[in-house]
Protein backbone atom coordinates (compact mmCIF):
# COMPACT_ATOMS: atom_id res chain seq x y z
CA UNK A 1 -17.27 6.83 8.10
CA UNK A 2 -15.21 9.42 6.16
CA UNK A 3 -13.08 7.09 4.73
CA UNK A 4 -15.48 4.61 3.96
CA UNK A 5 -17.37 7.20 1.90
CA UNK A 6 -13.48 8.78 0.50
CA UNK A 7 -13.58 4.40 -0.74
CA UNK A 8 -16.30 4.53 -2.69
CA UNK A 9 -16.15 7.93 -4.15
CA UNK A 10 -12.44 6.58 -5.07
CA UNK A 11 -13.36 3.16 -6.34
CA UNK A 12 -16.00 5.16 -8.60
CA UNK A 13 -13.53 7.36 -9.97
CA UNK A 14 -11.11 4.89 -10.46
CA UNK A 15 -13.23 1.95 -12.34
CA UNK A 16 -14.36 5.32 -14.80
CA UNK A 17 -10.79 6.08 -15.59
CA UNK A 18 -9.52 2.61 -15.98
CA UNK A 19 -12.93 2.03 -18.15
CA UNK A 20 -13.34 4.87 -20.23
CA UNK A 21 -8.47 4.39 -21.14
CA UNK A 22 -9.38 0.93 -22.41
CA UNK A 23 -13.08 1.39 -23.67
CA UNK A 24 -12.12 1.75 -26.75
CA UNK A 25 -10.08 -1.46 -27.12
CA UNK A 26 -12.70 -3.18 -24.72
CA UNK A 27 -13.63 -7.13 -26.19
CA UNK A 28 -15.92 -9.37 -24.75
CA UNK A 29 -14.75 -13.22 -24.71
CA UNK A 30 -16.01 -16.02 -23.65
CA UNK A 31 -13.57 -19.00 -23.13
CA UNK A 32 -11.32 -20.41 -20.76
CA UNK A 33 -8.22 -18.57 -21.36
CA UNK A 34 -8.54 -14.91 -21.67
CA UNK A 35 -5.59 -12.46 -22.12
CA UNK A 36 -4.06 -9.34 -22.29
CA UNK A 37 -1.24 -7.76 -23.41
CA UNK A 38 0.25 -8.31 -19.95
CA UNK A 39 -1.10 -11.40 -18.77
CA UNK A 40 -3.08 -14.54 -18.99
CA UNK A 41 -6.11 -15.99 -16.61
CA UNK A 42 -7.40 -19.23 -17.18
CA UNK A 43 -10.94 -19.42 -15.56
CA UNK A 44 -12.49 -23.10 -14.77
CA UNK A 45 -14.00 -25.13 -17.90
CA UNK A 46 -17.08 -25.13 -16.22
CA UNK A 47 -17.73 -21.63 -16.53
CA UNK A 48 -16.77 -22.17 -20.50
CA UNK A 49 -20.28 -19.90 -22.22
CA UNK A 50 -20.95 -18.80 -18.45
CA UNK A 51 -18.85 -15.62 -18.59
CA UNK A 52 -18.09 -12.36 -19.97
CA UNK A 53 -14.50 -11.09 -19.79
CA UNK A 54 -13.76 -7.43 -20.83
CA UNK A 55 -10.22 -6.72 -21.21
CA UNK A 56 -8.03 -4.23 -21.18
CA UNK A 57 -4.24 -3.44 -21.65
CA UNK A 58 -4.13 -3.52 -17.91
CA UNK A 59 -6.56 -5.36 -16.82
CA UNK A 60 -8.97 -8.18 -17.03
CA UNK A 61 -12.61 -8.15 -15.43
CA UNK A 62 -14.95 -11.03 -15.32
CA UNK A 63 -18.84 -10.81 -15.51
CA UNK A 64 -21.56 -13.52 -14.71
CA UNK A 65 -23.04 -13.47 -18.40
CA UNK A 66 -26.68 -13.87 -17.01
CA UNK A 67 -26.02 -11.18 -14.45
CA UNK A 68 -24.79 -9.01 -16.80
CA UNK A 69 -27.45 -9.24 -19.64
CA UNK A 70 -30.26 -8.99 -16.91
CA UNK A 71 -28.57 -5.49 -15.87
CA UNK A 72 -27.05 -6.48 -12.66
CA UNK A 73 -23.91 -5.66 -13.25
CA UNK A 74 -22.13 -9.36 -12.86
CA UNK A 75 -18.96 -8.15 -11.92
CA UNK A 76 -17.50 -10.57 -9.85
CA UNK A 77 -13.83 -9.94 -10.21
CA UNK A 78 -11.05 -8.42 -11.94
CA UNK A 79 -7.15 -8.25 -11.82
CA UNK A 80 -5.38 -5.16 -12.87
CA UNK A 81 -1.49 -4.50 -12.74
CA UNK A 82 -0.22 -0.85 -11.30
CA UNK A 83 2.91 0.47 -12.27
CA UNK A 84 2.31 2.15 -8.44
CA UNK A 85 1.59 0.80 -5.29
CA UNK A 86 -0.03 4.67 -4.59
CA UNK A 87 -2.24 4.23 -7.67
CA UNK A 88 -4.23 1.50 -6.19
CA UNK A 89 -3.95 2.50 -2.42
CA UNK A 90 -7.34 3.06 -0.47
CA UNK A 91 -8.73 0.91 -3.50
CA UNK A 92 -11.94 -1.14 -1.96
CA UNK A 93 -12.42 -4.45 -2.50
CA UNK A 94 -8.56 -4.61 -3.66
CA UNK A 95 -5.47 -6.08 -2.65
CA UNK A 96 -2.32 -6.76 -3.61
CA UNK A 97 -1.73 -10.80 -4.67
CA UNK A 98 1.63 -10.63 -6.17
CA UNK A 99 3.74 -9.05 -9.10
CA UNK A 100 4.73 -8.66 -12.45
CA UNK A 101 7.83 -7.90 -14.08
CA UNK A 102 7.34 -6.89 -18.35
CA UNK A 103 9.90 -7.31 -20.85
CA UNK A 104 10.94 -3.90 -20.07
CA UNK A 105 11.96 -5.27 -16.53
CA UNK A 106 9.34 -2.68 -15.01
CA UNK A 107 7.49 -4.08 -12.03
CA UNK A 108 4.05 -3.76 -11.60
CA UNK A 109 1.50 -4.69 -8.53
CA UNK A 110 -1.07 -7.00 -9.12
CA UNK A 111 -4.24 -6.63 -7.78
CA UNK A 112 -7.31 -8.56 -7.01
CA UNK A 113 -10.39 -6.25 -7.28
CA UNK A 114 -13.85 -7.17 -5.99
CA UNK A 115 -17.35 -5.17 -6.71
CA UNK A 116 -18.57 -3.10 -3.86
CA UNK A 117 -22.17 -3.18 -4.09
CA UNK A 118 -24.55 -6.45 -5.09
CA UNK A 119 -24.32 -7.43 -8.63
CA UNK A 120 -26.65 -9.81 -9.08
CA UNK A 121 -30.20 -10.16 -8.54
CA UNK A 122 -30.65 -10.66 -4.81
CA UNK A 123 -34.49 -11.56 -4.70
CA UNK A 124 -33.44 -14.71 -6.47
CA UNK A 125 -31.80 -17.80 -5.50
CA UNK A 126 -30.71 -18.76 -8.87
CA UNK A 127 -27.00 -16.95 -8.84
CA UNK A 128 -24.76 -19.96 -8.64
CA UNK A 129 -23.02 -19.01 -11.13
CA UNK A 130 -21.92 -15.87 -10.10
CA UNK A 131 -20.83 -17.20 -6.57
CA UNK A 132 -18.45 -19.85 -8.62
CA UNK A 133 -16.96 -16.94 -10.54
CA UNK A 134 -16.59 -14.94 -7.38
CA UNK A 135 -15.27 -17.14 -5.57
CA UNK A 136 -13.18 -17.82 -7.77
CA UNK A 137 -11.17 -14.73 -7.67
CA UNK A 138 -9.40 -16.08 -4.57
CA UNK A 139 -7.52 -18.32 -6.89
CA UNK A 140 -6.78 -15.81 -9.78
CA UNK A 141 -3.66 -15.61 -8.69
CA UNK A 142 -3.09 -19.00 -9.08
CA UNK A 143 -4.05 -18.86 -12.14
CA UNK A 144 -2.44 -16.09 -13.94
CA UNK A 145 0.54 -16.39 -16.11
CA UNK A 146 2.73 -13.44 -17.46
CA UNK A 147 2.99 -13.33 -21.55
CA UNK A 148 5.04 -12.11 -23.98
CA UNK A 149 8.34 -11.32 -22.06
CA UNK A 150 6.06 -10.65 -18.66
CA UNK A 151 6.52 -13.01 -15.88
CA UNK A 152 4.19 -13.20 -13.08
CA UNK A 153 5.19 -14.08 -9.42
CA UNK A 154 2.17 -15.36 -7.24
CA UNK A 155 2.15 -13.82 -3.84
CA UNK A 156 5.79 -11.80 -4.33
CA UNK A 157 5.51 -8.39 -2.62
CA UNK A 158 2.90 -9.38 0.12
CA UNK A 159 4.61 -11.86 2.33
CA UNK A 160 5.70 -10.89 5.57
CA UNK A 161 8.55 -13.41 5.85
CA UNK A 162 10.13 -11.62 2.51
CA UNK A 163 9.39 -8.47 3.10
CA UNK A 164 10.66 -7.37 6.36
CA UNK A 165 13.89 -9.56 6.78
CA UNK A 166 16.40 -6.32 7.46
CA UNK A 167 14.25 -4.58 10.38
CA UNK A 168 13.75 -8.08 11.80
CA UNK A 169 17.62 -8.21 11.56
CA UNK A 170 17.92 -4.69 12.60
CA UNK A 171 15.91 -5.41 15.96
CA UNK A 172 17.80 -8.86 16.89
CA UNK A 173 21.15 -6.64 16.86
CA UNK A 174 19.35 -4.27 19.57
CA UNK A 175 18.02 -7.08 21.36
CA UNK A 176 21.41 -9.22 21.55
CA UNK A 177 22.99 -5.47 22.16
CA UNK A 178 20.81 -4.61 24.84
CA UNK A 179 20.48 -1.02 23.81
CA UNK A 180 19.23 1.56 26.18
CA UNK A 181 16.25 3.50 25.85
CA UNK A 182 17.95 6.47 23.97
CA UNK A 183 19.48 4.55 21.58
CA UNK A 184 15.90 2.51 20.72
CA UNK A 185 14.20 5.67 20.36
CA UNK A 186 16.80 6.70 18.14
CA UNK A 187 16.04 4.05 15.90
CA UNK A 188 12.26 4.26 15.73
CA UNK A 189 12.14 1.63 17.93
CA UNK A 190 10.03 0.85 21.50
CA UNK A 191 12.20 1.64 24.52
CA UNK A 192 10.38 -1.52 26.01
CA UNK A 193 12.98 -3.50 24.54
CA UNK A 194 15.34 -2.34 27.52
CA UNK A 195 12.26 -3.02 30.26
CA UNK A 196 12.43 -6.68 29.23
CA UNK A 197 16.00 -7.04 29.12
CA UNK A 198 15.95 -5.88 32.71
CA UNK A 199 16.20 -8.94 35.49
CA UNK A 200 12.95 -9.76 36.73
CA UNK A 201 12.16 -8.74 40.57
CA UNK A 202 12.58 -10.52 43.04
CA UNK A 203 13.47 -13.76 40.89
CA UNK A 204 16.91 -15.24 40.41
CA UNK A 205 15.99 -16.66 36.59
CA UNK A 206 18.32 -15.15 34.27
CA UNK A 207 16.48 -12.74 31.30
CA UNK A 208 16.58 -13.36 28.40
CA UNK A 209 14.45 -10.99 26.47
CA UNK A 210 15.01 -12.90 23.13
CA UNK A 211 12.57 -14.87 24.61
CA UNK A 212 10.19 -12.03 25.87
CA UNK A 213 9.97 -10.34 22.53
CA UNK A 214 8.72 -11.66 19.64
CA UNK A 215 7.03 -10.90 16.26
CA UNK A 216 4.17 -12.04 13.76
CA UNK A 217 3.08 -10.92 10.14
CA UNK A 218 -0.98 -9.86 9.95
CA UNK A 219 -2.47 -7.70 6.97
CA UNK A 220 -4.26 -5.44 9.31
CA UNK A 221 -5.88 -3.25 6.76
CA UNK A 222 -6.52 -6.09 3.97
CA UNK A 223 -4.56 -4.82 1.03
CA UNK A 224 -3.31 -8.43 0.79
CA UNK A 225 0.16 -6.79 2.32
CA UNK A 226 1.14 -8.22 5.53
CA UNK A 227 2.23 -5.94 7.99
CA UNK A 228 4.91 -6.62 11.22
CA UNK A 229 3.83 -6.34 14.41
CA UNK A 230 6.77 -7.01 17.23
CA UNK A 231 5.40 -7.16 20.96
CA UNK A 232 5.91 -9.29 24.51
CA UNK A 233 5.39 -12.50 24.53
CA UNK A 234 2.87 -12.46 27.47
CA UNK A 235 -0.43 -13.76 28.75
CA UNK A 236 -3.78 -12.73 29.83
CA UNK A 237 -4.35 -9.10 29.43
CA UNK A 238 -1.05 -8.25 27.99
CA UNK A 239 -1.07 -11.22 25.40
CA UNK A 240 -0.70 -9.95 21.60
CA UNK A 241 0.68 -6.49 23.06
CA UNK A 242 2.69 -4.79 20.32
CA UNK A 243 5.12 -2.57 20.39
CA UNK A 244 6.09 -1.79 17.45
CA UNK A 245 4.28 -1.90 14.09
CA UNK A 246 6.38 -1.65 10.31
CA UNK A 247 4.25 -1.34 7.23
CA UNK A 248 5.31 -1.71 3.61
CA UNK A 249 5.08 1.96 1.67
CA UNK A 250 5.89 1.95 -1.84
CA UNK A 251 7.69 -1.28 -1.81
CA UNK A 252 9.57 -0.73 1.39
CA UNK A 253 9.49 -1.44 5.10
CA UNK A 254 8.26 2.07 7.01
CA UNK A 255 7.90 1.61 11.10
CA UNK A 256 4.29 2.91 11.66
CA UNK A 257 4.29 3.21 15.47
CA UNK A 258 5.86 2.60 18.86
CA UNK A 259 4.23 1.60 21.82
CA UNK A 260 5.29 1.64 25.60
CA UNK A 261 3.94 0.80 29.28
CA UNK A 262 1.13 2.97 29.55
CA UNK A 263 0.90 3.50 25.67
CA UNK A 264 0.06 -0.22 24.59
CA UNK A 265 -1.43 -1.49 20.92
CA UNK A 266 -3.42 -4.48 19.85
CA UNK A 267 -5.25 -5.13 16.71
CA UNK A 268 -8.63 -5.62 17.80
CA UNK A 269 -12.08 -6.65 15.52
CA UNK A 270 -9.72 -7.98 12.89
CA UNK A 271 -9.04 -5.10 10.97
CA UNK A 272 -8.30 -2.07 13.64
CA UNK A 273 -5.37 -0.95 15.89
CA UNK A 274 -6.31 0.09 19.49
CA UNK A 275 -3.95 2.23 21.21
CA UNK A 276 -4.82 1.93 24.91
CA UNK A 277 -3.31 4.76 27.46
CA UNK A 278 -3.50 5.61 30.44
CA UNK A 279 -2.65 9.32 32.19
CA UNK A 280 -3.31 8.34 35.92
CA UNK A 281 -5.29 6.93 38.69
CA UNK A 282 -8.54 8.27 37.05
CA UNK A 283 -8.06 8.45 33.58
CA UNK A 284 -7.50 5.83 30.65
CA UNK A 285 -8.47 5.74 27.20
CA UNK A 286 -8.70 3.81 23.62
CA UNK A 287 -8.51 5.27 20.30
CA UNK A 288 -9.36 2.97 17.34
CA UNK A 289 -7.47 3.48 14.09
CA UNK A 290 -7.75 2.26 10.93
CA UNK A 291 -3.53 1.82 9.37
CA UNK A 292 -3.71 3.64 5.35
CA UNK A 293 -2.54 1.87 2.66
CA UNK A 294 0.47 2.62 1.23
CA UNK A 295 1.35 4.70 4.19
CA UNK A 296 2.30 4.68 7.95
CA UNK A 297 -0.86 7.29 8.66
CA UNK A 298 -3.16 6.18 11.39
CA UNK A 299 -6.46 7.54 10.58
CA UNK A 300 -9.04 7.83 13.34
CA UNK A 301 -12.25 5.73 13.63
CA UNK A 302 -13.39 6.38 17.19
CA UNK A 303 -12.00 7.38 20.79
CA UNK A 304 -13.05 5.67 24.19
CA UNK A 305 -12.33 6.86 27.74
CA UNK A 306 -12.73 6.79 31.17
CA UNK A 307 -12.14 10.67 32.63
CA UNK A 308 -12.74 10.84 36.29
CA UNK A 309 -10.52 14.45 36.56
CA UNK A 310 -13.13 15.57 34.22
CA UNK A 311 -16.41 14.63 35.48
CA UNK A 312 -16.54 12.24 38.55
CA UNK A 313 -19.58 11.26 38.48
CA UNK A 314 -19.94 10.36 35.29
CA UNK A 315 -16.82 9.27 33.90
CA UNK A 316 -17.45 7.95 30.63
CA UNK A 317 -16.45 9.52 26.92
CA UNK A 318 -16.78 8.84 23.57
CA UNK A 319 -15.45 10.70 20.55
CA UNK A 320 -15.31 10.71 16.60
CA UNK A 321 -12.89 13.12 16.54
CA UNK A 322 -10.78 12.72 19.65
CA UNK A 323 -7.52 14.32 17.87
CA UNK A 324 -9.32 17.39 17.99
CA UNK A 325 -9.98 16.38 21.49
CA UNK A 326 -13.74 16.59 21.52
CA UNK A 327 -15.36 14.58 23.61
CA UNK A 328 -19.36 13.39 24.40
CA UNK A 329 -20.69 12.60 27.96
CA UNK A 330 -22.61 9.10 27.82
CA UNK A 331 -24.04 7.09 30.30
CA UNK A 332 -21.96 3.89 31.50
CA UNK A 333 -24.51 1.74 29.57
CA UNK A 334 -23.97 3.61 26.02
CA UNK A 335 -19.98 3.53 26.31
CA UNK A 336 -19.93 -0.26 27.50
CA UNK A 337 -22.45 -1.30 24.54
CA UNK A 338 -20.40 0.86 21.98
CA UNK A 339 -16.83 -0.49 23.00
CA UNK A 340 -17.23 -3.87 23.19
CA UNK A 341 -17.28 -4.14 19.10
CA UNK A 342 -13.27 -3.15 20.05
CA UNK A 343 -12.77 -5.35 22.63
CA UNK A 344 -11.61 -8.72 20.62
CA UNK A 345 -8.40 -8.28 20.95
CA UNK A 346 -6.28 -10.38 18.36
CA UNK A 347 -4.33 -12.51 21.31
CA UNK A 348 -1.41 -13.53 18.73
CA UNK A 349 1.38 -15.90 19.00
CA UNK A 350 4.85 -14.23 18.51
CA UNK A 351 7.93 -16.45 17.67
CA UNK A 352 10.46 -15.63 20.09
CA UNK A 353 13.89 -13.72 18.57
CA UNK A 354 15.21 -16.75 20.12
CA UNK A 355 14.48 -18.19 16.87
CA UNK A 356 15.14 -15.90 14.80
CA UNK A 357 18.61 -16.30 16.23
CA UNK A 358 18.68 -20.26 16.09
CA UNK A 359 17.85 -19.64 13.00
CA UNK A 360 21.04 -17.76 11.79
């Protein structure tokens, strides 16, 4: 709830700053090609006397004209470069959909941004318009060009497969390597690596743990950067268990978080990461985070657990502030009907190192 509020009060702050730089210089056009100094968007000919774009030396927003005259608002989407990935981090309604070099060869992000509240008027049915706009701003990127001396790459800077080649690399050599435990820890990595290397009990099937561990790409806090999850390649409970997550922090892969036996992670409800422990016979929990943007912080949403050292007879918890490890007795009733909005587990399918190797 914090951060949600921290989003808004940040979006608010933000749209005044990047309004009241470019105010000045602010021109409405209507047309199917508006630019910038920076860049180019060409909106559908449909829309041609539909829309309202405002424009500044950054950025380009565009309004539903009828929305927008009848004091709605009409915002329905805007791109905006960042010379800093920090400057739009924590940005609602924004991600990242590719990037742009100027004729200075300086990079910028560009980002999609959405409203946050209704702009249009809701006790009609007459807004078809605006949805065709909005909707539209999935496809800016597709539609954006770079001008004079800029360039524009579609998607660059948010691709998993791109972005995270060298750790990838990094853990085949331990796999291949088989290091120990020490040595993975060493390296910010899971010490489960080693587990699964290990022969299996009681079975005479050769391991080979290039085909136990694998690895996936999932934008797990919807910046429109994809983030790398590595885990076991497993089923029932244990399928989509990760082990190690890597983020991208100002351009660059950052690991995030290691897992381990009784210290497990999934990405559960889409956009959270559960961290399920356990610390014996009569205790186990779940905290819920949420992963920052532009950052390897975990921040805390809500804490879950079953604490039978602590009260016996009643062995169910539930905290918003479980680092501070403070805790409220419910009923069995309350904690099932409040965890099960975490309990969808994201059951993923990891491609096996195996071929990542082939692949070499």
């Amino acid at each position: 709830m914090k951060k949600r509020l921290f989003f808004v009060i940040f979006t608010l702050v933000l749209f005044a700053l990047n309004t009241s730089s470019s105010q000045a210089g602010t021109e409405k056009q209507e047309g199917i090609k508006v630019s910038n100094p920076m860049f180019s968007l060409t909106l559908p000919k449909e829309m041609k006397g539909k829309f309202v774009a405002e424009k500044g030396k950054d950025n380009i927003r565009i309004f539903d004209k009828t929305s927008k005259e009848e004091g709605f608002g009409g915002y329905a989407f805007g791109v905006i470069a960042f010379k800093e990935p920090k400057d739009h981090a924590m940005m609602p309604g924004g991600k990242k959909i590719g990037e742009l070099t100027d004729k200075k060869g300086i990079l910028y992000d560009i980002v999609l941004d959405y409203p946050t509240d209704v702009q249009y008027d809701y006790t009609s049915d007459k807004h078809e318009t605006y949805d065709v706009l909005y909707d539209y701003g999935d496809f800016a990127g597709e539609n954006l060009k770079g001008i004079k001396g800029s360039t524009y790459f579609d998607a660059q800077g948010t691709r998993g497969e791109d972005l995270y080649k060298d750790v990838l690399t990094k853990h085949l050599k331990a796999l291949e390597e088989k290091w120990d435990s020490s040595k993975l820890e060493e390296e910010n990595m899971s010490y489960m690596y080693n587990v699964l290397s290990q022969p299996a009990k009681k079975s005479k099937k050769k391991t080979d743990v290039l085909e136990k561990a694998g690895y996936t790409y999932y934008d797990t806090n919807g910046d429109g950067i994809d983030e790398l999850l590595i885990g076991e390649i497993a089923q029932g409970n244990w399928k989509g268990i990760i082990y190690d997550i890597y983020t991208m922090v100002d351009r660059r892969p950052a690991h995030v978080v290691s897992g381990g036996t009784r210290d497990r992670y999934f990405i559960c409800d889409d956009v959270f990461i559960c961290n399920e422990y356990s610390s014996g016979a009569l205790e186990s929990g779940w905290h819920v985070f949420t992963l920052v943007e532009n950052s390897t912080e975990l921040f805390p949403q809500v804490g879950f657990k079953y604490d039978g050292y602590t009260n016996r007879k009643n062995p169910w918890f539930i905290s918003y502030n479980f680092q501070e490890n403070q805790w409220d007795n419910v009923s069995q009733a309350t904690f099932k009907e409040r965890k099960k909005v975490f309990d969808k587990y994201e059951r993923f399918d990891f491609v096996p190192f195996k071929t990542l190797k082939n692949a070499k």
